[in-house]
Protein backbone atom coordinates (compact mmCIF):
# COMPACT_ATOMS: atom_id res chain seq x y z
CA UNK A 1 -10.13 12.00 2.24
CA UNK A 2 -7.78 10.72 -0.37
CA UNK A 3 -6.14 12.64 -3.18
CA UNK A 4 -4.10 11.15 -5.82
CA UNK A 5 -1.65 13.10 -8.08
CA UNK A 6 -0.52 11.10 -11.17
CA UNK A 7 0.83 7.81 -9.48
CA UNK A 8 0.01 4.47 -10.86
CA UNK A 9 -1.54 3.05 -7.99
CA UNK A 10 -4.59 5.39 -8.85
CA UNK A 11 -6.62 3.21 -9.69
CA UNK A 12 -6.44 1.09 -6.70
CA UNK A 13 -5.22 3.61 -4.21
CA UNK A 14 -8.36 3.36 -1.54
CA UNK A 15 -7.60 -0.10 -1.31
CA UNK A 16 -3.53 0.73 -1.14
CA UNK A 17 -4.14 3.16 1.71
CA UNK A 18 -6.84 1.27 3.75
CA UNK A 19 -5.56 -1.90 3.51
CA UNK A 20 -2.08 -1.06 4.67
CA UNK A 21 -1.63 -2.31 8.27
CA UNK A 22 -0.06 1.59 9.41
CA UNK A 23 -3.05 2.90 8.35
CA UNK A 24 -4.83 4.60 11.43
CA UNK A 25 -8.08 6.61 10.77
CA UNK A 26 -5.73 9.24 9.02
CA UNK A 27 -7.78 11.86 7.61
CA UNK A 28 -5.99 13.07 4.49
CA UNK A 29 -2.94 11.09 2.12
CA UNK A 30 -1.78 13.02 -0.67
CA UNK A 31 0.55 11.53 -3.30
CA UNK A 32 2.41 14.26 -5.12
CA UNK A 33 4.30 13.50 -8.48
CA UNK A 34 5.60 16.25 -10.77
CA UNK A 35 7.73 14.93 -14.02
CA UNK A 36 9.24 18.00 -14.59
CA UNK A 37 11.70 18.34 -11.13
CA UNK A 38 11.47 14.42 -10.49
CA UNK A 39 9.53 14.81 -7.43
CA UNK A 40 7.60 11.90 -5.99
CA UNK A 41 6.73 12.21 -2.65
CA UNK A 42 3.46 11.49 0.10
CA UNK A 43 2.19 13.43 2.46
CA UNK A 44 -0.07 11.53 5.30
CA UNK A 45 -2.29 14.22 7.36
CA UNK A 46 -3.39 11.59 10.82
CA UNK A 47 -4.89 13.97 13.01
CA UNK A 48 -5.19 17.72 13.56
CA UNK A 49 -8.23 17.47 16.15
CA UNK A 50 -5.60 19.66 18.39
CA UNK A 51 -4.42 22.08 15.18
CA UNK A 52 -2.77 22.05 11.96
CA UNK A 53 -0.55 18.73 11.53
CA UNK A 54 3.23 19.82 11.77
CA UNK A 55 5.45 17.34 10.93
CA UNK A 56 8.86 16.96 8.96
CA UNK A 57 9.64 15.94 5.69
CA UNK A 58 11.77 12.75 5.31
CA UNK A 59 14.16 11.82 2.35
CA UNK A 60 15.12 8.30 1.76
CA UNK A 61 15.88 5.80 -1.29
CA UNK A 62 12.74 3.84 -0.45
CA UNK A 63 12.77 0.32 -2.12
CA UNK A 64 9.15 0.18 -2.83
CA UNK A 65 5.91 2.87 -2.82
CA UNK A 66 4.27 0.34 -0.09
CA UNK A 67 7.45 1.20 2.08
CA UNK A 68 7.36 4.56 2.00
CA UNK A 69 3.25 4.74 2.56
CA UNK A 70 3.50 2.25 5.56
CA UNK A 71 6.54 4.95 6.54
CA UNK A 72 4.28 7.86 6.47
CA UNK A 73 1.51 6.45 7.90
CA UNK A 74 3.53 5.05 10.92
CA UNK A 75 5.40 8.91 11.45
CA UNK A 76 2.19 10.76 11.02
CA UNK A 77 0.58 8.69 13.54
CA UNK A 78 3.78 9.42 15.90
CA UNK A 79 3.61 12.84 15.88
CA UNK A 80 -0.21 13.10 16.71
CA UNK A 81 0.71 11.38 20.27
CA UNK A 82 4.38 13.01 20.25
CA UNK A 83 2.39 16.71 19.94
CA UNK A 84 -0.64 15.87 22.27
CA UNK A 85 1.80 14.26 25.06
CA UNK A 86 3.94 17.73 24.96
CA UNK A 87 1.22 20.02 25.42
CA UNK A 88 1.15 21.06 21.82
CA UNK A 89 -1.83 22.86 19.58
CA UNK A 90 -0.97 20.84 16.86
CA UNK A 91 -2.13 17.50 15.01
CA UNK A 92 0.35 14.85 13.29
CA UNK A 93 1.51 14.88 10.01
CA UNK A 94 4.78 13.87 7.98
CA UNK A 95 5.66 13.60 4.30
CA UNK A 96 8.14 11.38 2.60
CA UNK A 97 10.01 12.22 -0.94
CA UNK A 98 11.23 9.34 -2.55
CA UNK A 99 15.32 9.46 -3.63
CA UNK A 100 18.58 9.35 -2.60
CA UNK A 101 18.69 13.10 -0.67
CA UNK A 102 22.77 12.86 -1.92
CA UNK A 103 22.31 12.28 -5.34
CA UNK A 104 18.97 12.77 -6.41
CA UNK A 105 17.86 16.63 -4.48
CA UNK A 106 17.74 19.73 -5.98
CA UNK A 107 16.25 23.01 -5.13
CA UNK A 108 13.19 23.21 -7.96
CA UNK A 109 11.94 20.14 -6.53
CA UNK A 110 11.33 21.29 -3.13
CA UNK A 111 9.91 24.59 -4.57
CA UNK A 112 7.15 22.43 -6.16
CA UNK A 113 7.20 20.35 -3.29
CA UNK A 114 6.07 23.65 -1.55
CA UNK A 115 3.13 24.11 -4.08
CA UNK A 116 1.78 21.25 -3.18
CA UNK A 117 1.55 22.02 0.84
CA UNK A 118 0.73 25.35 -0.22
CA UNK A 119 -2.84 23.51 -1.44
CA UNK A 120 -3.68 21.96 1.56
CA UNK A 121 -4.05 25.56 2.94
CA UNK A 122 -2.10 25.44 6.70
CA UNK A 123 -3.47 22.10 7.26
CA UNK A 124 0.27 20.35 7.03
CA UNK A 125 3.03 22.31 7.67
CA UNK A 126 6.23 20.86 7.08
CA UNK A 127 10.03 20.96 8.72
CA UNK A 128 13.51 19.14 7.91
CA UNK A 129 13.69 15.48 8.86
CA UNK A 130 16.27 12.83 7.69
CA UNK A 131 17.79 13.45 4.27
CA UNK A 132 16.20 17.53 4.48
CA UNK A 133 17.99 20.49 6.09
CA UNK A 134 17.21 23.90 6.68
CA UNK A 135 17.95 24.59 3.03
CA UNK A 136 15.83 22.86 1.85
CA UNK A 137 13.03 24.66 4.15
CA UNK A 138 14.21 27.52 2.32
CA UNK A 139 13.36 26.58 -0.73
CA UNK A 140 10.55 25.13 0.17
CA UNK A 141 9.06 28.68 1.93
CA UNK A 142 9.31 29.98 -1.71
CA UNK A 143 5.97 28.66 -2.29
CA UNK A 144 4.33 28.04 0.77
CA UNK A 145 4.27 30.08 4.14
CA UNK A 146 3.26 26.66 5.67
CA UNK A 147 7.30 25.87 6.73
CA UNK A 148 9.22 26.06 9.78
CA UNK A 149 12.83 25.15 10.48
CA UNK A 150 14.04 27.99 8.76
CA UNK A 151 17.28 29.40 9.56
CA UNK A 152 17.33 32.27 11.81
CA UNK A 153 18.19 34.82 9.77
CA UNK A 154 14.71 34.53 8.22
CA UNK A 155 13.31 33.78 11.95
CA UNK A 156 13.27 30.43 12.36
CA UNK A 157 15.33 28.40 15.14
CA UNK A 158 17.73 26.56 12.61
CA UNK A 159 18.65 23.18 12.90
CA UNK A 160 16.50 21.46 15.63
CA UNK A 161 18.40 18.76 15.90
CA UNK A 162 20.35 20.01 19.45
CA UNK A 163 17.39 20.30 20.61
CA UNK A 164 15.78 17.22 19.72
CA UNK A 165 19.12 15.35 21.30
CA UNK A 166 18.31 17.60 24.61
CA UNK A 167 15.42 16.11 24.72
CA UNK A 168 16.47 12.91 24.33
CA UNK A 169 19.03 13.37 26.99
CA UNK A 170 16.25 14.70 29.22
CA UNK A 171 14.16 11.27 28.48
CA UNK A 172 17.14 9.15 28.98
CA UNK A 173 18.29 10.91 32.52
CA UNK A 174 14.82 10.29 33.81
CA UNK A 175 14.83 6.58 32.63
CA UNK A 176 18.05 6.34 34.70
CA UNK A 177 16.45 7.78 37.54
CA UNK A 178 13.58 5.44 37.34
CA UNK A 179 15.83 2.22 37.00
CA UNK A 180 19.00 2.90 39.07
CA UNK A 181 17.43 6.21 41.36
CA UNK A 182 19.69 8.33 40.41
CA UNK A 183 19.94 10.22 36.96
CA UNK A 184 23.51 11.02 36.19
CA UNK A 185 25.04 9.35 33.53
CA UNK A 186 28.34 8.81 34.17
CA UNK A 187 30.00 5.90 34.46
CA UNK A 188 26.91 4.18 32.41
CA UNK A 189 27.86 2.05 28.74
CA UNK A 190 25.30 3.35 25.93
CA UNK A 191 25.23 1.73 23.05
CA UNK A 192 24.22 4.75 20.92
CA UNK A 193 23.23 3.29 17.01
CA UNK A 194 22.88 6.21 14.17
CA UNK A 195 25.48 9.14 14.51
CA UNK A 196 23.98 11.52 12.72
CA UNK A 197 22.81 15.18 13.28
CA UNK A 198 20.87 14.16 16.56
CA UNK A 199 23.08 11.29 17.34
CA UNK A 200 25.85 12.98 17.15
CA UNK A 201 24.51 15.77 19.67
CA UNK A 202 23.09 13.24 22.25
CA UNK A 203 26.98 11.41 21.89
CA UNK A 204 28.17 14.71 22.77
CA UNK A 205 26.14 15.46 26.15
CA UNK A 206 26.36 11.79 27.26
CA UNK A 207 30.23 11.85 26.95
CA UNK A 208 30.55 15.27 28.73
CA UNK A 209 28.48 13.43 31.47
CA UNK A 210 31.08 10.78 31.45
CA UNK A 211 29.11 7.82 29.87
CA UNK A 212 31.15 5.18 28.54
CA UNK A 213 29.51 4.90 24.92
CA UNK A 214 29.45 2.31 21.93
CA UNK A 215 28.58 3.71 18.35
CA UNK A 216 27.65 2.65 15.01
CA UNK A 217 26.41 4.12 11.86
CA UNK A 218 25.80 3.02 8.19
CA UNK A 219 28.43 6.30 7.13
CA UNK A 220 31.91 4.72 8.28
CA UNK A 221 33.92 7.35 7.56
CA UNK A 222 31.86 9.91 9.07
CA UNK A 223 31.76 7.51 12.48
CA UNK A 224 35.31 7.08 12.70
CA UNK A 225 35.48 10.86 12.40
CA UNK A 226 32.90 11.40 15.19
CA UNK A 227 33.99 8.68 17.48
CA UNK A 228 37.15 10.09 17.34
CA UNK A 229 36.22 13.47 18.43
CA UNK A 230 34.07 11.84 21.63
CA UNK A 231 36.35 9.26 22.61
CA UNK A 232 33.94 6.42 21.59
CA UNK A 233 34.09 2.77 20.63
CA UNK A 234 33.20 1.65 16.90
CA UNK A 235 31.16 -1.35 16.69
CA UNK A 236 29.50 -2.97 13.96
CA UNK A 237 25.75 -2.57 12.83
CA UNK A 238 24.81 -5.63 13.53
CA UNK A 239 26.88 -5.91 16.75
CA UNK A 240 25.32 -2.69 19.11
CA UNK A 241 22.47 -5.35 19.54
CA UNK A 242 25.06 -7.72 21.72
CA UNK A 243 26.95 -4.71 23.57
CA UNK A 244 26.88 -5.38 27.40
CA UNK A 245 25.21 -1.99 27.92
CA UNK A 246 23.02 -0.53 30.38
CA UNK A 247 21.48 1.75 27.70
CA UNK A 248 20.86 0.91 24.32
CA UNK A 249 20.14 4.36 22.20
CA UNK A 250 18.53 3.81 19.09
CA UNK A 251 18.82 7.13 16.97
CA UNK A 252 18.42 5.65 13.41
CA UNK A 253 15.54 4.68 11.35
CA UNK A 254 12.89 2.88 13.57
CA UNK A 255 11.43 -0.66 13.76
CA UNK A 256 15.19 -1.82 15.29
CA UNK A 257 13.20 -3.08 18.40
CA UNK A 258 12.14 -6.70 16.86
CA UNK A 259 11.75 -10.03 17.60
CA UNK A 260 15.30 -11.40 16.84
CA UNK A 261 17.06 -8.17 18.46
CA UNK A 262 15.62 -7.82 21.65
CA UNK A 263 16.49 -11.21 22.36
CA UNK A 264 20.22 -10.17 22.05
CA UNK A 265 19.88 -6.98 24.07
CA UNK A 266 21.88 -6.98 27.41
CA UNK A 267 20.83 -3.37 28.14
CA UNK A 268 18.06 -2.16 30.97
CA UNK A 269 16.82 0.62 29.53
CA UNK A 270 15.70 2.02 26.00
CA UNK A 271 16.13 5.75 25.37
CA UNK A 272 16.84 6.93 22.04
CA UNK A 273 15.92 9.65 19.39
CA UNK A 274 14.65 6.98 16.96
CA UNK A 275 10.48 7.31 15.74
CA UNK A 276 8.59 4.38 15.71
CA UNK A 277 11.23 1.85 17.43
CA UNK A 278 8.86 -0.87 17.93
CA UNK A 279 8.63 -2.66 15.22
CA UNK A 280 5.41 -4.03 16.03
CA UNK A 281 4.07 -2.41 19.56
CA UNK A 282 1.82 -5.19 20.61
CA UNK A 283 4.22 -7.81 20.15
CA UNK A 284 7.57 -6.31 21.54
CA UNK A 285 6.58 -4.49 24.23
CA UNK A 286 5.38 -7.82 26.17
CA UNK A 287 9.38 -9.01 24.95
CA UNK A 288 10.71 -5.71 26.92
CA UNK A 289 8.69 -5.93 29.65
CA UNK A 290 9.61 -10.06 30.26
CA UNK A 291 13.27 -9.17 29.75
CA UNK A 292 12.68 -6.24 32.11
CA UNK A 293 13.97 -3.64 30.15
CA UNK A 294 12.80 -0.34 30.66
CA UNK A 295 11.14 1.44 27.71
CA UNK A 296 11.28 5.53 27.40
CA UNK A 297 8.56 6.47 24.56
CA UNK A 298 9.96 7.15 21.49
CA UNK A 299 7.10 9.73 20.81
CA UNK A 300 7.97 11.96 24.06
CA UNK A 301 11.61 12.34 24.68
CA UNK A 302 12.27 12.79 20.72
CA UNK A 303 9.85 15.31 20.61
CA UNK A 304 12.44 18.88 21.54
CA UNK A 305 12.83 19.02 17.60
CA UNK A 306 8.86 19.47 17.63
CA UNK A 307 8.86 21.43 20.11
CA UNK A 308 11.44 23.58 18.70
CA UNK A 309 9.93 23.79 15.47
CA UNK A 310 6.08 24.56 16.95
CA UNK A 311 8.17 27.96 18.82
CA UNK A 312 8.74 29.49 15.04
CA UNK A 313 4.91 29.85 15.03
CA UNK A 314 5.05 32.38 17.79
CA UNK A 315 7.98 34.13 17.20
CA UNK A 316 10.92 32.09 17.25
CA UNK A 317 12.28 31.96 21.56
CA UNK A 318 15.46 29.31 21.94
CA UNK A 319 15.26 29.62 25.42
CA UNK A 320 11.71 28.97 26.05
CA UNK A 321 12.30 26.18 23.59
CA UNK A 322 14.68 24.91 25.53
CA UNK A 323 12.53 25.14 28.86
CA UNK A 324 9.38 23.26 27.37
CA UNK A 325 12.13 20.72 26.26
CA UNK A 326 13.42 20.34 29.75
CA UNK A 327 9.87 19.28 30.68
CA UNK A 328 10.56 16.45 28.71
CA UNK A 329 12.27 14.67 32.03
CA UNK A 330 9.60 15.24 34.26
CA UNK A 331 6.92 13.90 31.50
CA UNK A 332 8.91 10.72 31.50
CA UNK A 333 9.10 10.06 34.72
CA UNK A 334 5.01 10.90 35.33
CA UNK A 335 4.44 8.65 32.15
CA UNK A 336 6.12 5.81 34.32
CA UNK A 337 4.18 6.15 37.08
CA UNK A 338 0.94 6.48 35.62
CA UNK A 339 1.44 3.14 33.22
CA UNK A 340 -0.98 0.66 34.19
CA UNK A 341 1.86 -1.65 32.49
CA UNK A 342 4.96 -1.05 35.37
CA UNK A 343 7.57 -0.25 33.22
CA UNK A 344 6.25 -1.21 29.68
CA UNK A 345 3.40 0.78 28.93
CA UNK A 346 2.52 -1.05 25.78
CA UNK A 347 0.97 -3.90 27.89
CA UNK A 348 -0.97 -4.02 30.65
CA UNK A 349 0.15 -7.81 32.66
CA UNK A 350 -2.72 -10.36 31.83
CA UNK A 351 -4.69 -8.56 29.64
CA UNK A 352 -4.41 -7.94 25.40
CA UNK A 353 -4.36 -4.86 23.39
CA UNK A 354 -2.56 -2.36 26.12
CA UNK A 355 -1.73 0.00 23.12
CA UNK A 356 -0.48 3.16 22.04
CA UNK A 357 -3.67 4.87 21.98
CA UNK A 358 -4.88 3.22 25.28
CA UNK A 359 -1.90 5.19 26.64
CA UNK A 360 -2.34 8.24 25.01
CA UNK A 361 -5.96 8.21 26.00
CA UNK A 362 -5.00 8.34 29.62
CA UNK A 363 -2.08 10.71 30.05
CA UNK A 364 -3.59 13.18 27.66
CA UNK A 365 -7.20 13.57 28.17
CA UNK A 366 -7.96 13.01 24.11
């Protein structure tokens, strides 16, 4: 089902939708657009054969309305597999709100952002994601009950972003165990590219692990600031690609995994907090596996803010959030073994189409 709100690619929009090459059997896009607060935003419903879809909201200056619905569609469809591979009751979702979240936000416009997941009746519930925070959620619950990653005081668990980076560092510990046999950290070069809320957190255990680490982020003065505080080298954006790592941790926006920068990567292994890092899954994961990099999926050991998020449902726990998040490293490391692929999963050696959904078929029973 499609519903279109007052966005001038009505009169074309099955065509818009269907035709876009993210588009994967999603069962519900709505574009929302009220002139009053400014609000434009999408929300893609992929899957909620598990349970209701529960997935953040992102904020981002997109260039174009294509780039934000091939966004949406390419998150939603992530956090389907990222809740089904955690054990989750939920299905995948994720909404995008076009603007700069520094300039352009304010709090009426996620109030009638609310209204809108308030119609969909509990079948998308939303969270923070990049460019939203907690207060945001806030404003956001005063219209819809549908919201989690509320601060505590109301019961929520906060900012789930230490517990997405836990879970990161849980994925990445396990990769090192399945490359080198042994899963401390220390003494390894990570070339760790985004610094913000998770970034910054997964910086912070991989430095108290003693990991030598390389950082880079599009906000210069807040890197210098946290590089300083973790003892970390500042390298350009375009130059974590050539660092002589043994990790390379993308924690940014996704599709950084491409044709032209995996052939610069020194690195072994790929663990970062990063959705959708791949820019195109059937192409690059072949490129990882011939370069014999090790590839930790993006969907599982990014999915503690999920996790974290799915506890507020239940009455908020931290520390049995934290447990189901520690679960993360043995999931990895059964994910590896299981792969038909060796240590890409994406591709199975001499055959086509070893896929996403292959994968997920397999390790979770859907």
């Amino acid at each position: 089902m499609i519903e279109v709100k007052d966005v001038k690619e009505a009169r074309n929009a099955t065509g818009f939708v269907f035709g876009n090459p993210s588009f994967s059997d999603h069962e519900q896009i709505i574009f929302c657009h009220d002139k009053g607060t400014g609000l434009k935003a999408i929300i893609a419903i992929h899957n909620t054969t598990l349970g209701p879809a529960l997935g953040g909201t992102r904020m981002w200056n997109y260039k174009t309305e294509a780039e934000a619905l091939n966004d949406v569609l390419r998150l939603s469809r992530g956090m389907t597999y990222k809740a089904a591979i955690s054990g989750l009751k939920l299905g995948g979702g994720k909404a995008v709100i076009f603007g700069d979240s520094k300039l352009d936000k304010t709090p009426e416009m996620f109030v009638k952002f609310g209204e809108f997941i308030e119609s969909l009746n509990g079948k998308y519930i939303t969270a923070e994601d990049v460019g939203t925070s907690t207060s945001d959620m806030v404003n956001v619950a005063k219209s819809t009950k549908h919201v989690t990653g509320l601060p505590e005081s109301m019961g929520g668990g906060g900012d789930p972003s230490p517990v997405t980076a836990y879970g990161v560092f849980m994925g990445m510990k396990a990769s090192a165990k399945q490359k080198w046999g042994i899963d401390n950290l220390k003494g390894k070069k990570i070339a760790l590219q985004g610094v913000g809320h998770v970034g910054e957190n997964l910086l912070r255990l991989v430095s108290e692990e003693g990991a030598k680490v390389y950082v880079t982020d599009i906000n210069q003065e807040q890197l210098k600031s946290i590089a300083s505080k973790y003892n970390a080298e500042i390298v350009s954006l375009d130059g974590i690609y050539d660092v002589d790592a043994d990790i390379y941790a993308p924690c940014a926006l996704g599709a950084t995994l491409n044709t032209e920068n995996i052939a610069r990567l020194k690195c072994q292994v790929i663990s970062g907090a990063a959705n959708n890092q791949l820019a195109d899954e059937y192409v690059h994961g072949p490129m990882l596996e011939q370069k014999g990099i090790l590839y930790a999926p993006d969907f599982l050991i990014n999915a503690g803010g999920l996790i974290n998020v799915y506890s507020e449902l239940h009455g908020y726990d931290r520390k049995v959030a934290i447990q189901h998040t520690e679960a993360i490293y043995d999931t990895t490391l059964e994910v590896f073994k299981k792969s038909d692929c060796g240590e890409n999963f994406y591709y199975r050696s001499g055959e086509e189409n070893c896929g996403r959904a292959d994968f997920i078929e397999k390790v979770s029973g859907e």
